[in-house]
Protein backbone atom coordinates (compact mmCIF):
# COMPACT_ATOMS: atom_id res chain seq x y z
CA UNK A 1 132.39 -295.75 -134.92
CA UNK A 2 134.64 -296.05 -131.80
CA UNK A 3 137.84 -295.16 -134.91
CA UNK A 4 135.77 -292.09 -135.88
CA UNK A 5 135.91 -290.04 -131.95
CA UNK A 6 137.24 -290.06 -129.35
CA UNK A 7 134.79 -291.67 -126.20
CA UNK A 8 135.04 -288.84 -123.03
CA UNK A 9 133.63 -289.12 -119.75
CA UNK A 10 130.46 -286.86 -119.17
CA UNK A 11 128.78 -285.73 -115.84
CA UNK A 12 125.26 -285.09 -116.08
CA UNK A 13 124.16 -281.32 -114.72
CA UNK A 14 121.24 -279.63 -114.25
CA UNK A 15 122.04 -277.18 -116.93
CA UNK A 16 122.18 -280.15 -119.07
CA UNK A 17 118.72 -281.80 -118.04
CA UNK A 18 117.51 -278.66 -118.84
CA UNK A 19 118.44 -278.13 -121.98
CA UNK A 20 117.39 -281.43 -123.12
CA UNK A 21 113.63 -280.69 -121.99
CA UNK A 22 114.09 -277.36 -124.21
CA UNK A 23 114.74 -279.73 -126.97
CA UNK A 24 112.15 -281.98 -126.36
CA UNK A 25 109.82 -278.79 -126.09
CA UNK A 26 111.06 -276.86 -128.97
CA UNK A 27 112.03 -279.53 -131.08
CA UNK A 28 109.90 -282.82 -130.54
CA UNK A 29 113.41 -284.41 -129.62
CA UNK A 30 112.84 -287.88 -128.21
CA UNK A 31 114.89 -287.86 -124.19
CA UNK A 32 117.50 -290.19 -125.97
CA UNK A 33 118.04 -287.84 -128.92
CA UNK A 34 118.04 -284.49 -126.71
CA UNK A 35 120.75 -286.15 -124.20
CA UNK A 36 122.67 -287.32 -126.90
CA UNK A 37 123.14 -283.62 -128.11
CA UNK A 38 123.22 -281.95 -124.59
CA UNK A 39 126.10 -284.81 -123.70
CA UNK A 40 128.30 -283.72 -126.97
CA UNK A 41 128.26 -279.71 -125.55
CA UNK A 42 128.72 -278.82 -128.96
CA UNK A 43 130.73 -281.05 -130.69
CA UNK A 44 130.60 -283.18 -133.76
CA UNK A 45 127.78 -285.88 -132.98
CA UNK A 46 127.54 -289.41 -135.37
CA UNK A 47 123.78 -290.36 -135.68
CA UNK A 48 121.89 -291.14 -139.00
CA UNK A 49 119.07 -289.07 -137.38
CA UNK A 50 118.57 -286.02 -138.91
CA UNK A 51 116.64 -284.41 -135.78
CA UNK A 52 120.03 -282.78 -135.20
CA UNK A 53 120.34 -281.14 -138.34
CA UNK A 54 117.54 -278.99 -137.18
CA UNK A 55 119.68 -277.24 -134.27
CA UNK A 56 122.91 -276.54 -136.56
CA UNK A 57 124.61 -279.64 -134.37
CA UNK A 58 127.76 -280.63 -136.71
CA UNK A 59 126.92 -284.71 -137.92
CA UNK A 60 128.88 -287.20 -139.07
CA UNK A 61 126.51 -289.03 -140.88
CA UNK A 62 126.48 -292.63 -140.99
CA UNK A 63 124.30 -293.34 -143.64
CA UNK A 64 127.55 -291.81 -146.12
CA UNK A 65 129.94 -294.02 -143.82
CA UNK A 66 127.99 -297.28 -144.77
């Protein structure tokens, strides 16, 4: 995975925390899963879960890199 992007530092903001309750509240998002796509901000995200696919986030899908 680590080939496949390129690891950035994040900082955590309120704007951030909020959006991942929205998720959680709109979309049943677990707090791991709406983090995950709050701390991408809109780029491409790897995860085999599909819960992403639900809020247009771009995947890479890992089950097609296996």
């Amino acid at each position: 995975m680590l080939g496949l992007v390129k690891v950035k530092e994040s900082i955590i903001t309120v704007e951030m925390c909020l959006g991942a309750a929205d998720l959680m509240n709109k979309y049943n998002f677990t707090a791991f899963d709406a983090f995950h796509a709050m701390l991408c901000e809109g780029d491409i995200i790897i995860s085999s879960d599909k819960i992403y696919d639900k809020i247009g986030l771009k995947r890479v899908k890992i089950e097609e890199r296996i």
